[in-house]
N, C-alpha and C. Protein backbone atom coordinates (compact mmCIF):
# COMPACT_ATOMS: atom_id res chain seq x y z
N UNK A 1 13.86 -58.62 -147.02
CA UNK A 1 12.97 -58.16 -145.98
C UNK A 1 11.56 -58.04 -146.55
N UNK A 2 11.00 -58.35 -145.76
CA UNK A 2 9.14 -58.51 -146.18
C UNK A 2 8.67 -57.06 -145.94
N UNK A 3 7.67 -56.99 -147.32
CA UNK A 3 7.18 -55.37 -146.72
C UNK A 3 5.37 -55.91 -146.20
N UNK A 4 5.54 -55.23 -145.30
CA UNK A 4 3.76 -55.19 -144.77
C UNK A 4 3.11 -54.08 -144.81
N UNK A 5 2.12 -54.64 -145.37
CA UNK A 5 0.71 -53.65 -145.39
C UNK A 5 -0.32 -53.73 -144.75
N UNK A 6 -0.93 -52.18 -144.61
CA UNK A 6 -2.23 -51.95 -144.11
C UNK A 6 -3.44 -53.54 -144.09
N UNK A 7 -4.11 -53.93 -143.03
CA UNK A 7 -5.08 -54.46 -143.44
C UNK A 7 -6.48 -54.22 -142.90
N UNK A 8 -7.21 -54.68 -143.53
CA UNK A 8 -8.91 -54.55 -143.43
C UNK A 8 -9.66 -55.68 -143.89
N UNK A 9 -10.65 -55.52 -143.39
CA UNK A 9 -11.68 -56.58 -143.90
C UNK A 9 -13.22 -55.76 -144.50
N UNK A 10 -12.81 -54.98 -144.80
CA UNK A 10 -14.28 -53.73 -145.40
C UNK A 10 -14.26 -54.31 -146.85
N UNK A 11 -15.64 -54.30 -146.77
CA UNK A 11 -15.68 -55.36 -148.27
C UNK A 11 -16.85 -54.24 -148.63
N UNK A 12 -16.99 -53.35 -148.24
CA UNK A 12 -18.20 -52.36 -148.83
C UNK A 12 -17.99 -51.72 -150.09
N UNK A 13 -18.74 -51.58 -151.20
CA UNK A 13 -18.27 -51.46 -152.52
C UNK A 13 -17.77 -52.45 -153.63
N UNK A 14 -17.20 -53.13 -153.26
CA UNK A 14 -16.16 -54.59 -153.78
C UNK A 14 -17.09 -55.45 -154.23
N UNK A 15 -16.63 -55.58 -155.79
CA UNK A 15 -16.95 -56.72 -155.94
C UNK A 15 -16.26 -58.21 -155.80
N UNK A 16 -16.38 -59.20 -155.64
CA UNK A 16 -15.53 -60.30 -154.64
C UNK A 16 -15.25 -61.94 -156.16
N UNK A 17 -14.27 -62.25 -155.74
CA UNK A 17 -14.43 -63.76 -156.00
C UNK A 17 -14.14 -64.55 -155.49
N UNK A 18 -14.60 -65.54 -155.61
CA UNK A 18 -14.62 -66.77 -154.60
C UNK A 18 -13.21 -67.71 -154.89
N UNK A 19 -12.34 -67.98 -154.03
CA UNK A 19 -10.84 -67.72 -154.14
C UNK A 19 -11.04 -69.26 -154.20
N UNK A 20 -10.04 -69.59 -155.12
CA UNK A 20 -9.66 -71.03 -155.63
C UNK A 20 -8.33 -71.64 -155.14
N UNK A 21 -7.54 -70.07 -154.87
CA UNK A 21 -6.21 -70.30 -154.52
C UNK A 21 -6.13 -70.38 -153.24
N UNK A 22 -4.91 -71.10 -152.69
CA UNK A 22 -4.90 -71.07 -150.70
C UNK A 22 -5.06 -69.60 -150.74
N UNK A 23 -5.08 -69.69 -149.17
CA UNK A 23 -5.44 -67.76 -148.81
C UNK A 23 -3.82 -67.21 -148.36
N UNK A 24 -3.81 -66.30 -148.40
CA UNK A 24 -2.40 -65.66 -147.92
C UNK A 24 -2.50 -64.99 -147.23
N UNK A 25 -2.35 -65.33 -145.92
CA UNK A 25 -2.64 -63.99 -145.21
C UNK A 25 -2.04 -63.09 -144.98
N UNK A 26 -1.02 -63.21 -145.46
CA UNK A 26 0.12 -61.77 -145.07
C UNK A 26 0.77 -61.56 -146.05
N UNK A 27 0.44 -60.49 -147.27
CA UNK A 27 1.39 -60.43 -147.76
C UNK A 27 2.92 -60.45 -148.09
N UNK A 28 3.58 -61.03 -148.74
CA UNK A 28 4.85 -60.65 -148.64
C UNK A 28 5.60 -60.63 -150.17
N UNK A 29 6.96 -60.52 -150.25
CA UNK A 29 7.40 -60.18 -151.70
C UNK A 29 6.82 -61.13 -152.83
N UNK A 30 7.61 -62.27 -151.71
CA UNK A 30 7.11 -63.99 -152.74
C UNK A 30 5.97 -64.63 -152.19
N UNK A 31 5.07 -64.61 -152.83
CA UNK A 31 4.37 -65.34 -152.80
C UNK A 31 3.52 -67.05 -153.39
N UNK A 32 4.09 -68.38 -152.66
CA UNK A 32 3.48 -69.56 -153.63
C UNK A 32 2.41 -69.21 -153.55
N UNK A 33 1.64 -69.81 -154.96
CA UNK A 33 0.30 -69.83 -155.31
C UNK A 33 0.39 -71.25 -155.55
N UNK A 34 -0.70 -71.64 -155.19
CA UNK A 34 -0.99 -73.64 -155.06
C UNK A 34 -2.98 -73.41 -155.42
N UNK A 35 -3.26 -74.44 -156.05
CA UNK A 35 -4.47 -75.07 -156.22
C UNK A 35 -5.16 -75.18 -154.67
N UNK A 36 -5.70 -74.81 -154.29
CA UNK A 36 -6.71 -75.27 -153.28
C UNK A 36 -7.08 -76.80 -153.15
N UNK A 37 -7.48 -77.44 -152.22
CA UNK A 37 -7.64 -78.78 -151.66
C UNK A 37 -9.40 -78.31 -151.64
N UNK A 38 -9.98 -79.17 -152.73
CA UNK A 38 -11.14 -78.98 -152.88
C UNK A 38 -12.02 -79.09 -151.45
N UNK A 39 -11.63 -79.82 -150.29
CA UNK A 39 -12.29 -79.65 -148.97
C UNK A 39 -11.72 -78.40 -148.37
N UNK A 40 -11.03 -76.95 -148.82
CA UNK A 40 -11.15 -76.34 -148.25
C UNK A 40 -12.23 -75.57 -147.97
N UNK A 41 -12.21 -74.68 -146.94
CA UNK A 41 -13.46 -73.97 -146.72
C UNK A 41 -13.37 -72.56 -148.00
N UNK A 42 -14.09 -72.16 -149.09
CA UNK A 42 -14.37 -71.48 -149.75
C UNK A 42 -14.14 -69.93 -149.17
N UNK A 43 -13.20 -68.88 -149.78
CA UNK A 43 -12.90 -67.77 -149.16
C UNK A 43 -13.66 -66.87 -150.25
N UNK A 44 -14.01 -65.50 -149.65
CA UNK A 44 -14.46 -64.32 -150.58
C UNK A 44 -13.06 -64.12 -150.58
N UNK A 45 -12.07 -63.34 -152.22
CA UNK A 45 -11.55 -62.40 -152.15
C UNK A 45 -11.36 -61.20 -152.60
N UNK A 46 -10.82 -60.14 -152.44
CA UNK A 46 -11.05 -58.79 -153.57
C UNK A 46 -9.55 -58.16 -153.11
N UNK A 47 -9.79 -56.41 -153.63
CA UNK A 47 -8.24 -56.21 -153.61
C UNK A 47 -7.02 -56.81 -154.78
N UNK A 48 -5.93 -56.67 -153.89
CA UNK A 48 -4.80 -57.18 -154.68
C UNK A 48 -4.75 -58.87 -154.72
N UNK A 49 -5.65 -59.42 -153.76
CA UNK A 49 -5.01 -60.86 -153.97
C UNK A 49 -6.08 -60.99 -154.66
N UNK A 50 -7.66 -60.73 -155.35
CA UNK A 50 -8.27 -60.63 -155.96
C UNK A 50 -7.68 -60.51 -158.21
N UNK A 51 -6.65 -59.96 -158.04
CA UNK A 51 -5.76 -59.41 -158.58
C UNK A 51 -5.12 -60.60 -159.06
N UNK A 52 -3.92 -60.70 -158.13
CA UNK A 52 -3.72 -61.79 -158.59
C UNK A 52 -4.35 -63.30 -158.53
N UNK A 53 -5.72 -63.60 -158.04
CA UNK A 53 -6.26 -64.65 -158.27
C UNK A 53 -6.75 -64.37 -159.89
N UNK A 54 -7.07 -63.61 -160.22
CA UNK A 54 -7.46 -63.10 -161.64
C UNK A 54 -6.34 -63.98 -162.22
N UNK A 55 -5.29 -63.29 -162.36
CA UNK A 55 -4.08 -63.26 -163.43
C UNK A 55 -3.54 -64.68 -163.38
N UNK A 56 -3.81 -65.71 -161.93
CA UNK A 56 -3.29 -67.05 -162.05
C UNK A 56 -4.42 -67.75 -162.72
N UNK A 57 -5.55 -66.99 -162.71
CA UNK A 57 -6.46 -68.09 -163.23
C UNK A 57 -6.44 -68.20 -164.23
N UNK A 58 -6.31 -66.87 -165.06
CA UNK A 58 -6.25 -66.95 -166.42
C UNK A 58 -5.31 -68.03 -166.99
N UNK A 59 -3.80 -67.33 -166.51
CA UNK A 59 -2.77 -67.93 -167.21
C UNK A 59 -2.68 -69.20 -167.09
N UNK A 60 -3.62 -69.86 -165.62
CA UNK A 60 -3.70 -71.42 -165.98
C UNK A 60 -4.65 -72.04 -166.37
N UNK A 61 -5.59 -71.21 -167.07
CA UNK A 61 -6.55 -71.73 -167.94
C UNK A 61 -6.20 -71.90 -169.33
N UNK A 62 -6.62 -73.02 -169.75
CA UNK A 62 -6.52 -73.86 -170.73
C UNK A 62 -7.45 -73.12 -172.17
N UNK A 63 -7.03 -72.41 -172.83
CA UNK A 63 -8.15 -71.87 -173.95
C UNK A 63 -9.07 -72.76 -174.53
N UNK A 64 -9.91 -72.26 -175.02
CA UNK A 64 -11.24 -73.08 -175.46
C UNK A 64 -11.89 -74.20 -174.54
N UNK A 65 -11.25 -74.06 -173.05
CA UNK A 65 -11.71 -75.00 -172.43
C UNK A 65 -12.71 -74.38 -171.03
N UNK A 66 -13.34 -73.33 -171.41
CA UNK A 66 -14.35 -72.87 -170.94
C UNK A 66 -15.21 -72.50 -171.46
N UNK A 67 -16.69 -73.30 -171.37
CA UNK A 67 -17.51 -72.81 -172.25
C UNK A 67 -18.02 -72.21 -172.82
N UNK A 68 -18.37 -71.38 -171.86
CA UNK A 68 -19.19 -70.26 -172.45
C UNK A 68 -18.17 -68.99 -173.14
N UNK A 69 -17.09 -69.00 -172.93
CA UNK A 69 -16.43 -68.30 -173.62
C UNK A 69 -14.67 -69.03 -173.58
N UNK A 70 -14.93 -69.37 -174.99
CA UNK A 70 -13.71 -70.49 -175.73
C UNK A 70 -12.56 -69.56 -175.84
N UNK A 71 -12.39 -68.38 -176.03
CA UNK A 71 -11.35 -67.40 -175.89
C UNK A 71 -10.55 -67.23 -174.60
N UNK A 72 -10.93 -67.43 -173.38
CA UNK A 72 -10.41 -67.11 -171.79
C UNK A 72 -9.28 -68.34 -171.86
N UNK A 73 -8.09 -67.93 -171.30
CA UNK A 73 -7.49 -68.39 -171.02
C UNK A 73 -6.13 -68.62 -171.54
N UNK A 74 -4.75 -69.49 -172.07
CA UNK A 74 -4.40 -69.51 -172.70
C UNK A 74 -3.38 -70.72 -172.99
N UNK A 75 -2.41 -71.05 -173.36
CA UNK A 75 -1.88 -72.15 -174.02
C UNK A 75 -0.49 -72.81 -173.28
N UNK A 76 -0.15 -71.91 -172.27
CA UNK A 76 0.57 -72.17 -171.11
C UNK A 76 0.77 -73.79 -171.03
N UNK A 77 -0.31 -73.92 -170.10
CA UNK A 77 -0.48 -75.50 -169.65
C UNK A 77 -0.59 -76.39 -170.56
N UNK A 78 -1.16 -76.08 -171.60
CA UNK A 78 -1.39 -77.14 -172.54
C UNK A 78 0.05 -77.87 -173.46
N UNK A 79 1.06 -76.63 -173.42
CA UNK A 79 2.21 -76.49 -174.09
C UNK A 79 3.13 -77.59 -172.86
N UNK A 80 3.11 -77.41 -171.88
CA UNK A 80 3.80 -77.56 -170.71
C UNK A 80 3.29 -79.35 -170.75
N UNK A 81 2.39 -79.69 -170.35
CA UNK A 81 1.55 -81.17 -170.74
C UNK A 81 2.18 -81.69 -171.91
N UNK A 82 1.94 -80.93 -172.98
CA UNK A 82 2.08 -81.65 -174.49
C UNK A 82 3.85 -82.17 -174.28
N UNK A 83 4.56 -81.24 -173.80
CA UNK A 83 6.04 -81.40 -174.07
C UNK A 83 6.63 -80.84 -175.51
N UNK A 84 6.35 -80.04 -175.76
CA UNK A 84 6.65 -78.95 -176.77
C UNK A 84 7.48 -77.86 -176.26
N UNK A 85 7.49 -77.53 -174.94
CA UNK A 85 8.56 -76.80 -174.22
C UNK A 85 9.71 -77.59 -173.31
N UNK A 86 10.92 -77.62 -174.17
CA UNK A 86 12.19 -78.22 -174.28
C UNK A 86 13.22 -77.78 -173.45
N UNK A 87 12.82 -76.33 -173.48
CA UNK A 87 13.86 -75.56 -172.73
C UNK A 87 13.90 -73.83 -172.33
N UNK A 88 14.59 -73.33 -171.57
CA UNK A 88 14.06 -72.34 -171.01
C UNK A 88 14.00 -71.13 -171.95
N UNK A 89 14.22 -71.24 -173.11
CA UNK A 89 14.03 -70.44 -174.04
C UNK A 89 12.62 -70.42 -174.58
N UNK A 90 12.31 -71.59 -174.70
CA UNK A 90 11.19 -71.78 -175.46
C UNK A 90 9.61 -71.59 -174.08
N UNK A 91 10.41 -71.86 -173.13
CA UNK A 91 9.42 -71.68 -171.78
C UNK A 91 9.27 -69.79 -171.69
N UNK A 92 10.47 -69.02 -171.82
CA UNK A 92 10.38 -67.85 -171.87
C UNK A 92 9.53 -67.30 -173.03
N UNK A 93 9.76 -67.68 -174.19
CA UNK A 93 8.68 -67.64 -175.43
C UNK A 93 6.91 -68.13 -174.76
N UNK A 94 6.70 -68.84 -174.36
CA UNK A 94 5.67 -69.62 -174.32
C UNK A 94 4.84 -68.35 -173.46
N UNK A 95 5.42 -68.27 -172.27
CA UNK A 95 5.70 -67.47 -171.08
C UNK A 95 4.72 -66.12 -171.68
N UNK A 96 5.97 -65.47 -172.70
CA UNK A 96 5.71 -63.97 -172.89
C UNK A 96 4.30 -64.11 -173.58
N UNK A 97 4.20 -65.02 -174.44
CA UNK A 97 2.49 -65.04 -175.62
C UNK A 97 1.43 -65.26 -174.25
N UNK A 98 1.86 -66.21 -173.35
CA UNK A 98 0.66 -66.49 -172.76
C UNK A 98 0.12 -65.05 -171.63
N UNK A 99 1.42 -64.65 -170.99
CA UNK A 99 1.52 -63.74 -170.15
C UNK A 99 0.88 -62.02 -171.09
N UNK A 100 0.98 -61.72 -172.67
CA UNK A 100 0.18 -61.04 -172.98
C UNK A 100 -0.81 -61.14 -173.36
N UNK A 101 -1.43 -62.51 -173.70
CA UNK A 101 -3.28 -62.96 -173.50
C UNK A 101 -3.50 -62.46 -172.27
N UNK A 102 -3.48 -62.85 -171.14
CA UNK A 102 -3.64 -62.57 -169.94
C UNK A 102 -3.86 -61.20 -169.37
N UNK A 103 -3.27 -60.45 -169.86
CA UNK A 103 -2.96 -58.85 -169.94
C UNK A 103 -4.08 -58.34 -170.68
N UNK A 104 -3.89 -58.55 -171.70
CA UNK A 104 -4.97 -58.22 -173.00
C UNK A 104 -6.50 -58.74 -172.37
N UNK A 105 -6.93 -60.11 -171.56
CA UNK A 105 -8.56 -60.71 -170.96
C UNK A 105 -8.64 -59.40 -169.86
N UNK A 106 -7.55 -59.51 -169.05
CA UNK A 106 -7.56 -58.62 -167.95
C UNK A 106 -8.05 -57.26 -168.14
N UNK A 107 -7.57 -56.23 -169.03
CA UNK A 107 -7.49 -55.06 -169.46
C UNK A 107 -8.92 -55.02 -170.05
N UNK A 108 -9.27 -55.68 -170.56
CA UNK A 108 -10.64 -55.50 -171.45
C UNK A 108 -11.68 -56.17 -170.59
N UNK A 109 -11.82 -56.86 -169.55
CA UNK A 109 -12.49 -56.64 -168.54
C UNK A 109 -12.67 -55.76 -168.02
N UNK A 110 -11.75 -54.80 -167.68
CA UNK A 110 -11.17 -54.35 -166.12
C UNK A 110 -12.01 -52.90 -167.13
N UNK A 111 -11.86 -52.68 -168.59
CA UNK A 111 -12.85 -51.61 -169.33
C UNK A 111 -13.83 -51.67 -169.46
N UNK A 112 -14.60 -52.78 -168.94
CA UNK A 112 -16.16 -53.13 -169.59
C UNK A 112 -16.61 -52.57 -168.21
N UNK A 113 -17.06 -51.20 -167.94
CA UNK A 113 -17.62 -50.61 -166.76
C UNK A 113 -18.44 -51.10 -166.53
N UNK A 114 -19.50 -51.25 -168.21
CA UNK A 114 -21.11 -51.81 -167.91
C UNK A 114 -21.74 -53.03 -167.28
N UNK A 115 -20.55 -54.34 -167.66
CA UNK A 115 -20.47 -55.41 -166.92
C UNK A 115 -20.04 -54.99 -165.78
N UNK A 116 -18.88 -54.51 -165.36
CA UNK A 116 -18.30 -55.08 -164.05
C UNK A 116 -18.15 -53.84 -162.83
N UNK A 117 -18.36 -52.62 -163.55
CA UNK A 117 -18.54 -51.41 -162.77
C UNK A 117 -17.27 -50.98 -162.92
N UNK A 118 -16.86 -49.77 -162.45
CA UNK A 118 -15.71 -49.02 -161.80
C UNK A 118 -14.40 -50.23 -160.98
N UNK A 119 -13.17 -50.71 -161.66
CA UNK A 119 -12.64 -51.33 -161.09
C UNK A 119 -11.57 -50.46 -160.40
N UNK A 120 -11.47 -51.22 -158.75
CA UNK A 120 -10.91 -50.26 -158.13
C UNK A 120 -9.24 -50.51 -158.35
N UNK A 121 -8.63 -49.08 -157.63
CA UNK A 121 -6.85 -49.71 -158.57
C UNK A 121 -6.19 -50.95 -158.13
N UNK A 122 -6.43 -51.19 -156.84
CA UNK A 122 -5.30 -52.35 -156.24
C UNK A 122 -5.83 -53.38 -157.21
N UNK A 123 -7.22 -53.75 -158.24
CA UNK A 123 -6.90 -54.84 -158.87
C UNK A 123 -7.20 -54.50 -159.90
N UNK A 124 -6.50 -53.34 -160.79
CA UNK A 124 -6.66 -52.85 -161.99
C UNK A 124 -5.15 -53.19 -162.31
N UNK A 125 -4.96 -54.64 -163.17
CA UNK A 125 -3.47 -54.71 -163.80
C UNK A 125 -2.88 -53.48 -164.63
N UNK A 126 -1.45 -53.47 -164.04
CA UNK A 126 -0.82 -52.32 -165.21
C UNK A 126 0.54 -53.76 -165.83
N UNK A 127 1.12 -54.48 -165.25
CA UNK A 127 2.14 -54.96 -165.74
C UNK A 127 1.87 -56.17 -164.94
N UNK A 128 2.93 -57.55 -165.84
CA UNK A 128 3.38 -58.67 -165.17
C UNK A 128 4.80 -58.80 -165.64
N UNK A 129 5.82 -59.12 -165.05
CA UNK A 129 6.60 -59.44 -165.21
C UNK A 129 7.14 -59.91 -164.52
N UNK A 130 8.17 -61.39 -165.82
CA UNK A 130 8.58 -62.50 -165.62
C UNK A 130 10.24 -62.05 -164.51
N UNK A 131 10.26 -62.63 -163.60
CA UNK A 131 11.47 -62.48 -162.87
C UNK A 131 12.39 -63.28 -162.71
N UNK A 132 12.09 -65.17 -162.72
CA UNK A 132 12.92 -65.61 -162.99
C UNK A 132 11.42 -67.12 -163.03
N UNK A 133 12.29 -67.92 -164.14
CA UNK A 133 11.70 -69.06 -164.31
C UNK A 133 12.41 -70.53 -164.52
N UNK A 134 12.25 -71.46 -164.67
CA UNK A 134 12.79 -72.90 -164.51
C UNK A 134 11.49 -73.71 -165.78
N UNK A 135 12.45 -75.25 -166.08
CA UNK A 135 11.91 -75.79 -166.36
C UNK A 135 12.26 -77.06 -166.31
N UNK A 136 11.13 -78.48 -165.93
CA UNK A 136 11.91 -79.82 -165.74
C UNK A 136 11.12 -80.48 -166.56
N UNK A 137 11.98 -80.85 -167.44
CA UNK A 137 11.29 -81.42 -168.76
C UNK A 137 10.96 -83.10 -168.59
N UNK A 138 11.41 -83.97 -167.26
CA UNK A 138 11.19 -85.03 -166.81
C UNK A 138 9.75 -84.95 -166.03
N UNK A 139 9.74 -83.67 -165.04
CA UNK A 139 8.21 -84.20 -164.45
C UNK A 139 7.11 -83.47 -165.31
N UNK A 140 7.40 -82.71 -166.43
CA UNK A 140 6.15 -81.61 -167.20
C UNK A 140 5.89 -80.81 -166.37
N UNK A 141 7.02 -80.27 -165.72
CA UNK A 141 6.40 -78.89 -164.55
C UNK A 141 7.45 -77.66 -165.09
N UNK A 142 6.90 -76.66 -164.59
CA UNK A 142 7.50 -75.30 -164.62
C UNK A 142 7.11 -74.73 -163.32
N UNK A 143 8.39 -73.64 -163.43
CA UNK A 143 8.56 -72.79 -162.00
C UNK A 143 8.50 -71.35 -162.60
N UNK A 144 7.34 -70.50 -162.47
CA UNK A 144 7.48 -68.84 -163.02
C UNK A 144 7.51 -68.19 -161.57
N UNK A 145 8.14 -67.09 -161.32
CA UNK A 145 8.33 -66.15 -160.55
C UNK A 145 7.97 -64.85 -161.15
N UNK A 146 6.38 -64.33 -161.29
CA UNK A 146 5.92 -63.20 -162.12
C UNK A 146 5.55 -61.90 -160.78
N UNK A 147 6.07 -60.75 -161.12
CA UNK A 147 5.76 -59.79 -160.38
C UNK A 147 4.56 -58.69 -161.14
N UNK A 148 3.70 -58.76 -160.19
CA UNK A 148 2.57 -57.99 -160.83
C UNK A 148 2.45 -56.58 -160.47
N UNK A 149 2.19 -56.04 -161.03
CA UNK A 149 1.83 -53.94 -160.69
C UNK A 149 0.70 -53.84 -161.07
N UNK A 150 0.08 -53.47 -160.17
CA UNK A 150 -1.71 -52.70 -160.05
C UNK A 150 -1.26 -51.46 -160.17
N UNK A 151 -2.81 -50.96 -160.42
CA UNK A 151 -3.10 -48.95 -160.68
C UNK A 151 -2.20 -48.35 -158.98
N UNK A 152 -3.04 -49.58 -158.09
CA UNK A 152 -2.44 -48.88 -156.80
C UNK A 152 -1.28 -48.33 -156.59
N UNK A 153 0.01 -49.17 -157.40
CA UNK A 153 1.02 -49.31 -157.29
C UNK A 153 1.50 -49.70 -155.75
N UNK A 154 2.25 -48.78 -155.14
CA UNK A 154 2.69 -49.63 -153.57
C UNK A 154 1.84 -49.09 -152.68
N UNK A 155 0.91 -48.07 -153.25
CA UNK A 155 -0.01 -47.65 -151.83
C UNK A 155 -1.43 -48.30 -152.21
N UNK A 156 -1.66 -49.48 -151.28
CA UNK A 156 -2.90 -50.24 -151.06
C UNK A 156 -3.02 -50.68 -149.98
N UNK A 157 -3.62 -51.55 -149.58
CA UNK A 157 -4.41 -51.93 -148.85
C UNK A 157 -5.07 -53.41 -148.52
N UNK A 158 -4.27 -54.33 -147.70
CA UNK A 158 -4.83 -55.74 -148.23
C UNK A 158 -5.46 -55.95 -147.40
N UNK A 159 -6.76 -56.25 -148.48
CA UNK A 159 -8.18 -56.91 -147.66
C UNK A 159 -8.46 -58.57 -147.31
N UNK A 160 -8.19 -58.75 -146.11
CA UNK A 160 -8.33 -60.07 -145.88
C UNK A 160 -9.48 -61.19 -146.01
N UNK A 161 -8.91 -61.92 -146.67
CA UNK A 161 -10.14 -62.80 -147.15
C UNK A 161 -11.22 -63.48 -145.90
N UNK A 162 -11.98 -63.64 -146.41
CA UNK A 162 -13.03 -64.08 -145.45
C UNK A 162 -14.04 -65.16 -146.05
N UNK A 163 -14.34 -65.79 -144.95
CA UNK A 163 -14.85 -67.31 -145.38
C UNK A 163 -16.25 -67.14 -146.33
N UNK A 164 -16.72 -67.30 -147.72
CA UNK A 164 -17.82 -67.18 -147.79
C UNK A 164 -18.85 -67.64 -147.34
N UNK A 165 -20.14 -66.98 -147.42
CA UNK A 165 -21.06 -67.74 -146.73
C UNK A 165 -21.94 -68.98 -147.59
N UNK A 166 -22.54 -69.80 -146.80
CA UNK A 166 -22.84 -70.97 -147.31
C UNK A 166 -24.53 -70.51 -147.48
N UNK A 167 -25.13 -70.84 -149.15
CA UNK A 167 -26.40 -70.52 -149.06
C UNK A 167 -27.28 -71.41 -149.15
C-alpha cells in the first residue's frame, strides 16, 4: 500500500535544484528514477525529492569527472562500464564504498552552513540503505533498490516541483 503525503508548492525559504531526474509527482514507497529526456521542460526541486535528486546524482557521478571539484562523485558507474563487477557480491561491495562516499559529500555539505545555509530536515540525509539489488553482466546494467531516511523522518511534506523559469 502507498503512503501519501501532505503537499505544497511554498518554495519560500528553500533553496532549489534544477531537477535532472523525471518529476514524481506522487510520492510513493518505490520509486524509478530515470535520466531525464534532455527536451524535457526543466523543473525547480527542493524537499525530499530534492534529497534524493542529491543522492542519485552523486552516486551516478563518475569521480574526477567534474571539474571543478575532482572529488564529487564516485566509482559506481565506472566499475559497472569497466566490467569488474561479476557478481552480486562484488556489486554489493561496490554498492556499500560508493553508497558511503555519497553519505560522507552529502553530510559535509549539508554542514557547510556558510555555503549553503541552514539545511532543512526533509533533505538532511541520515541513512541509505541497500534493499535489494541485481546484476546483468551481459547488458553492463545494475538494478539498486536504496531506501533513504531524512532528519524529517516520516513527518514531511512533499513539495511539488515546478517548472523553472526561463531567463
Amino acid at each position: 500500500m502507498a503512503t501519501t503525503y501532505p503537499k505544497t508548492v511554498n518554495y519560500a525559504g528553500r533553496q532549489v535544484d534544477i531537477e535532472l531526474l523525471q518529476s514524481v509527482a506522487e510520492p510513493t514507497e518505490l520509486i524509478r528514477v530515470y535520466l531525464s529526456l534532455s527536451g524535457d521542460t526543466p523543473k525547480l526541486a527542493t524537499g525530499i525529492q530534492k534529497l534524493v535528486h542529491r543522492y542519485a546524482m552523486l552516486l551516478l557521478t563518475t569521480v574526477t569527472e567534474v571539474k571543478f571539484d575532482r572529488t564529487q562523485g564516485t566509482r559506481l558507474l565506472r566499475s559497472v562500464v569497466a566490467g569488474t563487477i561479476q557478481n552480486r557480491g562484488q556489486l554489493q561491495n561496490t554498492f556499500a564504498d560508493a553508497n558511503s562516499a555519497v553519505l560522507a559529500q552529502m553530510r559535509a555539505d549539508d554542514g557547510d552552513t556558510d555555503k549553503y545555509g541552514t539545511i532543512p530536515d526533509d533533505e538532511a540525509i541520515v541513512s541509505a540503505r541497500l534493499l535489494d539489488y541485481d546484476i546483468d553482466v551481459q547488458a553492463s546494467s545494475i538494478f539498486l533498490r536504496v531506501r533513504l531516511t531524512s532528519r524529517a523522518g516520516s513527518g514531511l511534506t512533499f513539495i511539488v516541483p515546478v517548472t523553472a523559469p526561463r531567463t
